[in-house]
N, C-alpha and C. Protein backbone atom coordinates (compact mmCIF):
# COMPACT_ATOMS: atom_id res chain seq x y z
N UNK A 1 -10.92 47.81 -11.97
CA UNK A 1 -11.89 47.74 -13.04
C UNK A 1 -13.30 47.81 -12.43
N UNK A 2 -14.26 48.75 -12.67
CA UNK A 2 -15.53 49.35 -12.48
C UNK A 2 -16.31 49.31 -13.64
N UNK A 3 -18.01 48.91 -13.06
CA UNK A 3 -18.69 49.33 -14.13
C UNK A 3 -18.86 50.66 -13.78
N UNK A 4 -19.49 51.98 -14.57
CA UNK A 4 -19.90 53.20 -14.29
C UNK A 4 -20.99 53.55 -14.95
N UNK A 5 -21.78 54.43 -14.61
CA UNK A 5 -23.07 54.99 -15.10
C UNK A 5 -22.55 56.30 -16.25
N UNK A 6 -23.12 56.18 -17.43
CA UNK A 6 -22.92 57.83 -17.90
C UNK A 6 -24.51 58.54 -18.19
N UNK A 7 -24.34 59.77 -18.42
CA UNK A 7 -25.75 60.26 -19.11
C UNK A 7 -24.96 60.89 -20.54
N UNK A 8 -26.20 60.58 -21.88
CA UNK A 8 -25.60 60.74 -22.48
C UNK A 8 -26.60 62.07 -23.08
N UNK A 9 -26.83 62.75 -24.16
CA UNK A 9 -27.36 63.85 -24.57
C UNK A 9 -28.60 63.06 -24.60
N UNK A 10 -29.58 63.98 -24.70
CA UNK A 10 -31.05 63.58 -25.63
C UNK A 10 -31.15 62.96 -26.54
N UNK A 11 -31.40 61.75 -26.62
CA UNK A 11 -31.77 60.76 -27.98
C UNK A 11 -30.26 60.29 -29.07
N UNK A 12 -29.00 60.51 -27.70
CA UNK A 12 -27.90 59.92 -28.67
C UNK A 12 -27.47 58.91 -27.93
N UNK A 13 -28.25 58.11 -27.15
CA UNK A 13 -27.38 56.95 -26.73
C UNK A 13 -26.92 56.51 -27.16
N UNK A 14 -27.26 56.10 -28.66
CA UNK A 14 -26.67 55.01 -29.53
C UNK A 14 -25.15 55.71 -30.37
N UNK A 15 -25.34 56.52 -29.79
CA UNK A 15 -23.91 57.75 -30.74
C UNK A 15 -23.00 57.72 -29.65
N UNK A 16 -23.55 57.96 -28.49
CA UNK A 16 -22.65 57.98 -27.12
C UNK A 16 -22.02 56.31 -27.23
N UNK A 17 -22.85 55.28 -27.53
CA UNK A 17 -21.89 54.50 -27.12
C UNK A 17 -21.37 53.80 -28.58
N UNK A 18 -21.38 54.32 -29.40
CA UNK A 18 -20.87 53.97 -30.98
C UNK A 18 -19.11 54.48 -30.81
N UNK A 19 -19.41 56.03 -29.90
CA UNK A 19 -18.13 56.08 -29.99
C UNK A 19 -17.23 56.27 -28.70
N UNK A 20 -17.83 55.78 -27.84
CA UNK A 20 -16.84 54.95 -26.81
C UNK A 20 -16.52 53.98 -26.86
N UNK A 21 -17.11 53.28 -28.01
CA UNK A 21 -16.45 51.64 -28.32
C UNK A 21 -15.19 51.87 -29.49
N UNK A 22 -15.31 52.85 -30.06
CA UNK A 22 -14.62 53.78 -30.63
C UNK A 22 -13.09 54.17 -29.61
N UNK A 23 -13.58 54.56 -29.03
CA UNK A 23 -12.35 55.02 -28.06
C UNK A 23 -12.29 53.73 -26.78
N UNK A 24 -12.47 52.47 -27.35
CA UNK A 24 -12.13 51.37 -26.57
C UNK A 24 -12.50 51.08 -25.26
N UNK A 25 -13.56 51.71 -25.24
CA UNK A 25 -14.30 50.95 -24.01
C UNK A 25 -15.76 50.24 -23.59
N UNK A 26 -15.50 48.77 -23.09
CA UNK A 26 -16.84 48.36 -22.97
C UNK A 26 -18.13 49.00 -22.87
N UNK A 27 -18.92 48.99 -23.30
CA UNK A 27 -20.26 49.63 -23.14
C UNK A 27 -21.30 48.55 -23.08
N UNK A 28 -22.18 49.04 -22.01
CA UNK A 28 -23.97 48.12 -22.42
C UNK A 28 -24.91 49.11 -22.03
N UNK A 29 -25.71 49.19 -23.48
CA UNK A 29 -26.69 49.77 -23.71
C UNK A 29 -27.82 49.46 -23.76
N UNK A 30 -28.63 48.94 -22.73
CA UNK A 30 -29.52 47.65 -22.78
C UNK A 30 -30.73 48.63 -23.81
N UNK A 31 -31.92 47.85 -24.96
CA UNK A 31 -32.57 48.50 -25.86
C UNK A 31 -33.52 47.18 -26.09
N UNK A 32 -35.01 48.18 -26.32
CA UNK A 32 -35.43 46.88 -26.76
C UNK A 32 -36.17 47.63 -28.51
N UNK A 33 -36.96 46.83 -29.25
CA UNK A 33 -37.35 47.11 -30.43
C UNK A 33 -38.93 47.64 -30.18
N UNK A 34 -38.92 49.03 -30.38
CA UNK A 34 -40.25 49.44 -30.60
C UNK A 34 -41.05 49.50 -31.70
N UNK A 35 -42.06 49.37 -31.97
CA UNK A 35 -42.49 49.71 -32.85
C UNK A 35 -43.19 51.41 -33.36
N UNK A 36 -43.05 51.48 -34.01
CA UNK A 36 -43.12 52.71 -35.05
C UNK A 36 -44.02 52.78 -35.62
N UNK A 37 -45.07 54.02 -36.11
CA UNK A 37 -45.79 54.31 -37.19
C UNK A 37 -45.55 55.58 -37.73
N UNK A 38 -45.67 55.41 -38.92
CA UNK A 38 -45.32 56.97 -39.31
C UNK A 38 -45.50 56.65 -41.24
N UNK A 39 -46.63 58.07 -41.24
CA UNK A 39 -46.66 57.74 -42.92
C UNK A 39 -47.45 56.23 -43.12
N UNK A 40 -48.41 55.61 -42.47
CA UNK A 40 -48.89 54.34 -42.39
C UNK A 40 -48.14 52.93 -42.93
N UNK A 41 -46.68 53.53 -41.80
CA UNK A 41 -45.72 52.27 -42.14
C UNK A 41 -44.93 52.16 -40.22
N UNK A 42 -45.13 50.78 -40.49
CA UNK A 42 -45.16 50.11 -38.85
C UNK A 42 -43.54 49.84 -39.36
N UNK A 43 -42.65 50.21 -38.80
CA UNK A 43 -41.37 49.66 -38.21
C UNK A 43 -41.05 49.56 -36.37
N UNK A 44 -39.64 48.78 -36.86
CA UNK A 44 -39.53 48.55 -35.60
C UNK A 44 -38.09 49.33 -35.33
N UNK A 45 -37.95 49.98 -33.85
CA UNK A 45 -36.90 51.17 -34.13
C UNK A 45 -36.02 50.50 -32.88
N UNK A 46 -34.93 50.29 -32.59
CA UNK A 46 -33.88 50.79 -31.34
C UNK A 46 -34.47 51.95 -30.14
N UNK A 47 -34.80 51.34 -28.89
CA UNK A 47 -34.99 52.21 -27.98
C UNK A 47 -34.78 51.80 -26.65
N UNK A 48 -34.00 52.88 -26.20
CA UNK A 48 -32.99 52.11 -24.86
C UNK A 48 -34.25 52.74 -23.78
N UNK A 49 -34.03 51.02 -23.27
CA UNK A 49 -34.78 50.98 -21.37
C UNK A 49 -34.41 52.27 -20.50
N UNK A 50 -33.24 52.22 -20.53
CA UNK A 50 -32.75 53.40 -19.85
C UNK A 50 -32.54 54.85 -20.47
N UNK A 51 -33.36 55.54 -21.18
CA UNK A 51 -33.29 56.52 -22.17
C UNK A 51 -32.45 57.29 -21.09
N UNK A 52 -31.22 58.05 -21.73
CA UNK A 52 -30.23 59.07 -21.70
C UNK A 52 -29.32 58.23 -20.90
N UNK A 53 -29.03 57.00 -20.21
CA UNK A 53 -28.38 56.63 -19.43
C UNK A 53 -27.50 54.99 -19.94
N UNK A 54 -26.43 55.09 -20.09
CA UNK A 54 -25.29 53.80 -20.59
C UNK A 54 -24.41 53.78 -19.05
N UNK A 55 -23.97 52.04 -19.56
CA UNK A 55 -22.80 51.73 -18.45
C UNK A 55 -21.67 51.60 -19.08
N UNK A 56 -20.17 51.58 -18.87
CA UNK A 56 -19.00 51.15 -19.26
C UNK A 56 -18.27 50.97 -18.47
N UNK A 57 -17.46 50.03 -18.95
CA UNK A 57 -16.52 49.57 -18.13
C UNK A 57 -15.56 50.19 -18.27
N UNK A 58 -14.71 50.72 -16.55
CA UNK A 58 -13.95 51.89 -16.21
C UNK A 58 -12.60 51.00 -15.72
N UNK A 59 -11.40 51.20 -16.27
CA UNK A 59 -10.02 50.70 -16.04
C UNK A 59 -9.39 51.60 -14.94
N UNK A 60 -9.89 52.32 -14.46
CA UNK A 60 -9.42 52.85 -12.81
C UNK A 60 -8.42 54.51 -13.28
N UNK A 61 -8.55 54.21 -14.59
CA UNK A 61 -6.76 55.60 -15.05
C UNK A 61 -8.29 57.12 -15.20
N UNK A 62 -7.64 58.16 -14.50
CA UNK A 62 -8.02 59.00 -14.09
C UNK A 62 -7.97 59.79 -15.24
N UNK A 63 -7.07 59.95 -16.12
CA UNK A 63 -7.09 60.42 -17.77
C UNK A 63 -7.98 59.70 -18.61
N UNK A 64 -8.77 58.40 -18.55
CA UNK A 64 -9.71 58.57 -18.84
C UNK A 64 -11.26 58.74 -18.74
N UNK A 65 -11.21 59.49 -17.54
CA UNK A 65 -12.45 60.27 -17.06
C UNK A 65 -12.53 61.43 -18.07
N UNK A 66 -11.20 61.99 -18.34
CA UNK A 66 -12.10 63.49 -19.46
C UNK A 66 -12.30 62.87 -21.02
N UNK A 67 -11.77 61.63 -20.81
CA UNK A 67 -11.85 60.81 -22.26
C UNK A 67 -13.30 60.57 -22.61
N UNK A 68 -13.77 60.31 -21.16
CA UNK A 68 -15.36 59.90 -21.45
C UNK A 68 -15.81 60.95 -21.57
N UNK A 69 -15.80 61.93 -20.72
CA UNK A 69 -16.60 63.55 -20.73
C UNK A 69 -16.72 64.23 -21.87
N UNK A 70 -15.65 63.56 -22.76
CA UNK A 70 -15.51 64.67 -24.16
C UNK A 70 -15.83 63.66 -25.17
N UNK A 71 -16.66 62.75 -24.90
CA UNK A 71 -16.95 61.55 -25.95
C UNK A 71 -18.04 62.28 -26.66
N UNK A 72 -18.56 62.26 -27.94
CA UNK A 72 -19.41 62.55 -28.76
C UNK A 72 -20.65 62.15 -28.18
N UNK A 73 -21.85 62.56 -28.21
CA UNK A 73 -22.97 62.11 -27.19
C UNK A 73 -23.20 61.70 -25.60
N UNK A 74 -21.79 61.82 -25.33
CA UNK A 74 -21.91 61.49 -23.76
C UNK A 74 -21.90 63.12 -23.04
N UNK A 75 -22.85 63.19 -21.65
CA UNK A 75 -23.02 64.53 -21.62
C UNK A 75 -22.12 64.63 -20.29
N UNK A 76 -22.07 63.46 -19.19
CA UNK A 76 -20.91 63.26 -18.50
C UNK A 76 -21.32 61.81 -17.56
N UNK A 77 -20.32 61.48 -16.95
CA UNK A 77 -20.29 59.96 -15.89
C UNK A 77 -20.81 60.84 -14.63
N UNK A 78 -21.24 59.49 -13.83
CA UNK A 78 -22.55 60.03 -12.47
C UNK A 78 -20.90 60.00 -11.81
N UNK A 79 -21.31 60.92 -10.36
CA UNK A 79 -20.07 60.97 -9.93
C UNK A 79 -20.44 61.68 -8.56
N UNK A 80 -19.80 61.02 -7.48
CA UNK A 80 -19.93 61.76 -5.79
C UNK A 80 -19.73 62.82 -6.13
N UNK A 81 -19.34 63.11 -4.75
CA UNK A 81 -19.12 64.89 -4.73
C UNK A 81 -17.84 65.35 -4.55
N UNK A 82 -17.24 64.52 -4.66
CA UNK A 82 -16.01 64.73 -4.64
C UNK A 82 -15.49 64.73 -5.77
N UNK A 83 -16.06 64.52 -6.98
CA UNK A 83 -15.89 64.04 -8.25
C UNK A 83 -15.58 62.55 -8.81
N UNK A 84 -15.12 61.89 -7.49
CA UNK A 84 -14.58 60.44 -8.45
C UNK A 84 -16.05 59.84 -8.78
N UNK A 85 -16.09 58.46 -9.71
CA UNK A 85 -17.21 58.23 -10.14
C UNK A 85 -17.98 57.44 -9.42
N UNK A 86 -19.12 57.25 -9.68
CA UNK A 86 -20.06 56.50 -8.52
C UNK A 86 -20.10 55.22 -9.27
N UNK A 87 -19.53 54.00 -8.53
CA UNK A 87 -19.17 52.71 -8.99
C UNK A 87 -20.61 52.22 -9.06
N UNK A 88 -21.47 51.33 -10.33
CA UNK A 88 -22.35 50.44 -10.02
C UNK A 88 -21.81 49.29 -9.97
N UNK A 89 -22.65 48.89 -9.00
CA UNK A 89 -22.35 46.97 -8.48
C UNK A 89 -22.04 46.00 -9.44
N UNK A 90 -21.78 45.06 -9.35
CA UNK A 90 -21.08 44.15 -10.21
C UNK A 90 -22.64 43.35 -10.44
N UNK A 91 -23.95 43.21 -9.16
CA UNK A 91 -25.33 42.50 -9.47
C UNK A 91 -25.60 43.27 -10.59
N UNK A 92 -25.67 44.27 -10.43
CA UNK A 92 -27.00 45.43 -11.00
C UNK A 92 -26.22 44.71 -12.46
N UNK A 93 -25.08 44.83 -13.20
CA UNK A 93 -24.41 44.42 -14.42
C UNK A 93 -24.80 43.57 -14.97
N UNK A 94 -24.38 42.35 -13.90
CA UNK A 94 -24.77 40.74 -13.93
C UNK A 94 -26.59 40.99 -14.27
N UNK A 95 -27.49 41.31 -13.51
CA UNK A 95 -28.48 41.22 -13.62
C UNK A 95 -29.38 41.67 -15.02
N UNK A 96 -28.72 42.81 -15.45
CA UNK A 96 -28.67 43.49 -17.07
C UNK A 96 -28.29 42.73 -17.98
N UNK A 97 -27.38 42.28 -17.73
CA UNK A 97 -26.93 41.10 -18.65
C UNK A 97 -27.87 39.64 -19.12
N UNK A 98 -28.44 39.77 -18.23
CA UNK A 98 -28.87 38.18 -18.10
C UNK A 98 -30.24 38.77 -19.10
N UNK A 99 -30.83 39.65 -19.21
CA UNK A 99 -31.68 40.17 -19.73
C UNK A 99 -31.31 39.63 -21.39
N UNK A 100 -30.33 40.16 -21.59
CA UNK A 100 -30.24 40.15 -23.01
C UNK A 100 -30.41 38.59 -23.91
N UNK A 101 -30.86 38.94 -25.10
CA UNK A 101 -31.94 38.00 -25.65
C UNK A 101 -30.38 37.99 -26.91
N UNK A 102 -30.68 36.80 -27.66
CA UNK A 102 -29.89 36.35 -28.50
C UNK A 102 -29.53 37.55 -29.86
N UNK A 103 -30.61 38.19 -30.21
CA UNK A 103 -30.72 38.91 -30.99
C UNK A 103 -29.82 40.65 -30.70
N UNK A 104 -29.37 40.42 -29.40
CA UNK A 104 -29.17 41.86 -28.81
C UNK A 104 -30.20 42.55 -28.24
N UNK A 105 -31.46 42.43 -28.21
CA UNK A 105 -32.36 43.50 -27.33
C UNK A 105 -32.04 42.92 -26.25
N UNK A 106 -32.76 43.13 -25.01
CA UNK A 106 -32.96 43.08 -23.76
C UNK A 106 -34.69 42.82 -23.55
N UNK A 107 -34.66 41.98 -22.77
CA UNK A 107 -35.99 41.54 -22.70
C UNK A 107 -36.50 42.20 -21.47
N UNK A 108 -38.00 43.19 -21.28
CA UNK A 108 -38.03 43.50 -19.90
C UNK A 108 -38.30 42.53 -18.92
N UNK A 109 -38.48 42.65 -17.82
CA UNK A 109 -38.97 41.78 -16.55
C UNK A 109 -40.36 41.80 -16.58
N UNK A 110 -40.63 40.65 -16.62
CA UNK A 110 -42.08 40.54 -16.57
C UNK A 110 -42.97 41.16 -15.37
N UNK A 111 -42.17 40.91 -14.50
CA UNK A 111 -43.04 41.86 -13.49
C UNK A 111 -42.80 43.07 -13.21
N UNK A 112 -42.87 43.78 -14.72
CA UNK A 112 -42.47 45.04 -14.81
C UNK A 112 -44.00 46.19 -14.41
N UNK A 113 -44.79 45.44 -15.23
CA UNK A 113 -46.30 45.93 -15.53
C UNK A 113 -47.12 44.55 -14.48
N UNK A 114 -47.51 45.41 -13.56
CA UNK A 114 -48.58 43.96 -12.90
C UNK A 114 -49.61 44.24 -12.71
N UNK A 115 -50.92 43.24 -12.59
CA UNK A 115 -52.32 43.67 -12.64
C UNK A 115 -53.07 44.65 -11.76
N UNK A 116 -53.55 45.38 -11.77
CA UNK A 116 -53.52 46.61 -11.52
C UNK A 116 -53.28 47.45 -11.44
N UNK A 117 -51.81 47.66 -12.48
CA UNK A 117 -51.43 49.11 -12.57
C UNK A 117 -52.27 49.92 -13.72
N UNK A 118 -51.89 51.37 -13.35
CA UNK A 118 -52.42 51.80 -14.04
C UNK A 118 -51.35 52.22 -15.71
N UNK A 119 -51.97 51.93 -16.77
CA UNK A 119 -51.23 52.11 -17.66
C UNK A 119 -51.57 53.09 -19.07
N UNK A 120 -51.18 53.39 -19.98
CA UNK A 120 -50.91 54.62 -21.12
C UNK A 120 -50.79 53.52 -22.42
N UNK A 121 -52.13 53.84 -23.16
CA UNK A 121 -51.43 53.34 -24.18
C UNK A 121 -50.27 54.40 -25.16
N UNK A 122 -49.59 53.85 -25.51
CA UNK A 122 -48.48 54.66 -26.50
C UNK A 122 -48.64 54.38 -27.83
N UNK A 123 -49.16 53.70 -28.31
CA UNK A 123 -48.88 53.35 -29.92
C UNK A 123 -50.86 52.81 -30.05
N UNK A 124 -51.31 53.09 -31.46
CA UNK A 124 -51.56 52.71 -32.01
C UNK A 124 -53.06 53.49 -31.90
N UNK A 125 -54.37 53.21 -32.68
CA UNK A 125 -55.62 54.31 -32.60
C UNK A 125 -56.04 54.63 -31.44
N UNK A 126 -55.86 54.16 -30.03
CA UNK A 126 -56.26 54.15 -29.00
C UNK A 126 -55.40 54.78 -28.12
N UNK A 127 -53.87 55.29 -28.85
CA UNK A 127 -52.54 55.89 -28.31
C UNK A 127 -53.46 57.51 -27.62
N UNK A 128 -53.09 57.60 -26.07
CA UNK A 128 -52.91 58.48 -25.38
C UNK A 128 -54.06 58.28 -24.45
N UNK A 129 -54.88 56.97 -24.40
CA UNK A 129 -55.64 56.68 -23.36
C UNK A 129 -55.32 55.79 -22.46
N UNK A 130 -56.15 56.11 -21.21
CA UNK A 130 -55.16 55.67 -20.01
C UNK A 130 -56.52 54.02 -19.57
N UNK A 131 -55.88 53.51 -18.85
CA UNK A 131 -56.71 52.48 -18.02
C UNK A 131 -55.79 51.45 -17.13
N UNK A 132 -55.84 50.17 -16.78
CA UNK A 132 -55.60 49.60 -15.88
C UNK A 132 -55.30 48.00 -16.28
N UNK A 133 -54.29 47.44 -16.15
CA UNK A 133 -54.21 46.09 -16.69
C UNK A 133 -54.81 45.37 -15.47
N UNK A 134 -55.66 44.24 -16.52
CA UNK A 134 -56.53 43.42 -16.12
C UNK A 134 -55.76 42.33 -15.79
N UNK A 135 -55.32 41.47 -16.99
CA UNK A 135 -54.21 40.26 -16.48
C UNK A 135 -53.57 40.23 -18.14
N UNK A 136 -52.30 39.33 -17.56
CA UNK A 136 -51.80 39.17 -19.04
C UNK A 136 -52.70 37.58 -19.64
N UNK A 137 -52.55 37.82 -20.97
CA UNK A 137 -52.97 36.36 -21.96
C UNK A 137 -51.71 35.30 -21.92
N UNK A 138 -51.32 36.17 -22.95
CA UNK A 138 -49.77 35.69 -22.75
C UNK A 138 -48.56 36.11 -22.55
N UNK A 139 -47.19 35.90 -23.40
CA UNK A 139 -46.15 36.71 -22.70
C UNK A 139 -46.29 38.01 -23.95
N UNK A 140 -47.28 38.43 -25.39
CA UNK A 140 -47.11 39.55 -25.55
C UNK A 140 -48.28 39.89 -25.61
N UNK A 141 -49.77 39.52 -24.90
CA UNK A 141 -50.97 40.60 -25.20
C UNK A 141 -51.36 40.40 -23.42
N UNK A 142 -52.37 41.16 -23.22
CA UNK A 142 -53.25 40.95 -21.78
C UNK A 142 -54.39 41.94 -22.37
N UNK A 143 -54.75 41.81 -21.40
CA UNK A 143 -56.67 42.41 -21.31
C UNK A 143 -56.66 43.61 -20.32
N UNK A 144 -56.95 44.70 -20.95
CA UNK A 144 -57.20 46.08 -20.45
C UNK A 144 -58.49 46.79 -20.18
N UNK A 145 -58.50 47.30 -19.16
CA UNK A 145 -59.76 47.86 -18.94
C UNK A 145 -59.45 49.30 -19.10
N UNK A 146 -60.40 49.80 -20.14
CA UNK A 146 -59.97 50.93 -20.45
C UNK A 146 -61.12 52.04 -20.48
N UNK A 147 -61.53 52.60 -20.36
CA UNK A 147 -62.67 53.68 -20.67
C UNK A 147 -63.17 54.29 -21.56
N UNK A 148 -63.68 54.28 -22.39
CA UNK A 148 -64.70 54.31 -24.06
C UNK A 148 -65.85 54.45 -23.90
N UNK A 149 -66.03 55.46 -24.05
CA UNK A 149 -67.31 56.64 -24.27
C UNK A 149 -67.86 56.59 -23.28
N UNK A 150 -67.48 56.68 -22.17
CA UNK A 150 -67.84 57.10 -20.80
C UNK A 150 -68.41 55.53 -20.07
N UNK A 151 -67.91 54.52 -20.82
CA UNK A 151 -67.94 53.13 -20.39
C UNK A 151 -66.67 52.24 -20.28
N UNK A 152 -66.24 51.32 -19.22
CA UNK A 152 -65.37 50.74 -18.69
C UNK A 152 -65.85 49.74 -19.86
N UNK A 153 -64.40 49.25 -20.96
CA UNK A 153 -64.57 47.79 -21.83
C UNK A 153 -63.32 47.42 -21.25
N UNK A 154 -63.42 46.20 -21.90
CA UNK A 154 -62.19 45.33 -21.61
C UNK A 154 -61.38 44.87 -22.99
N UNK A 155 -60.31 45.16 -23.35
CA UNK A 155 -59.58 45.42 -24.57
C UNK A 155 -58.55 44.47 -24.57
N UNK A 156 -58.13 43.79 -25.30
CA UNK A 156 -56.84 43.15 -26.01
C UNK A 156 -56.84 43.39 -26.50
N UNK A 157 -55.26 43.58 -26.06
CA UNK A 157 -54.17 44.61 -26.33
C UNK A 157 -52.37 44.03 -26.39
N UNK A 158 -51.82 44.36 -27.42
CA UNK A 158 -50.30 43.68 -27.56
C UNK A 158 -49.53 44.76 -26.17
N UNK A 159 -49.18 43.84 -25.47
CA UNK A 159 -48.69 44.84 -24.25
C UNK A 159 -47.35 45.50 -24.43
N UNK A 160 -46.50 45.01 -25.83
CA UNK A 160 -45.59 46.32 -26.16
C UNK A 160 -46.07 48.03 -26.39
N UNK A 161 -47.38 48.08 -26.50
CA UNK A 161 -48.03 49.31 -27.14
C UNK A 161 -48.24 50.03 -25.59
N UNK A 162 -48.06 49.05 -24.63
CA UNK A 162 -48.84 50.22 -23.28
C UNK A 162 -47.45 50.66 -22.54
N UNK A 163 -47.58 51.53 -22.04
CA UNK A 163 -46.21 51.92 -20.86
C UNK A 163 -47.40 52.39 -19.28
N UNK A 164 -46.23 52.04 -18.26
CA UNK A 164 -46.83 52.44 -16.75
C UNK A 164 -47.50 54.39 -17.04
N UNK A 165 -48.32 54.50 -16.29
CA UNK A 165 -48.65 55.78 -16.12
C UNK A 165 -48.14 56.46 -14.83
């Protein structure tokens, strides 16, 4: 018994692993809740950490390797060169796991984003400008230094809205 890596199509993780649980096998799809605008309505959507990439747990039977390959949204399992599959560690699992929050998302690591990186906002009127985290406030805003009208301000900011650059 193995965990394994798959890639699944463009934007069907959640189909890839709807129906390998379907065809009986463990899956973790670690995801956290983004937020959304569209039509001036804020939701919050499903969006996996690992976009195109799920784990499942592999029972060792070699018939079901084309079981996974021909799964609906799965595009195929990572695999040497020899073809058998490339086992992930039992930490890397454990460590994914521990992530997950009561609700089912996955919470990132805080020292995902650290002060001085440089970062993108993604969401909201200020979406597609770049700058540099200053420090965090708390565990969901920090203070950004960002560049506005050819001047360095300093912005709070909900730090779900920024991604690394």
């Amino acid at each position: 018994m193995h965990w394994l890596c798959f890639q699944t199509n463009s934007r069907e993780e959640f189909l890839a692993k709807s129906c390998l649980n379907e065809n009986g096998f463990k899956v973790i799809l670690p995801y956290y809740l983004r937020k959304i605008s569209h039509a001036r309505k804020i939701q919050k959507k499903p969006y996996p950490i690992f976009p195109n990439y799920g784990f499942l747990y592999y029972d060792g039977n070699p018939s079901n390797l084309l079981k996974i390959n021909r799964t609906r949204g799965v595009r195929n399992y990572l695999s040497k060169l020899n073809g058998l599959p490339q086992v992930v560690p039992n930490k890397i699992i454990k460590s994914i796991n521990e992530l997950k929050q009561v609700d089912g998302t996955y919470k990132f690591n805080k020292d995902y984003l650290k002060k001085g990186d440089e970062i993108c906002i993604v969401e909201g009127a200020l979406s597609g400008i770049k700058g540099i985290l200053k420090e965090y406030i708390d565990d969901k805003r920090a203070l950004l230094l960002v560049n506005l009208l050819g001047r360095m301000n300093l912005v709070n900011f909900d730090i779900g809205m920024v991604e690394k650059a």
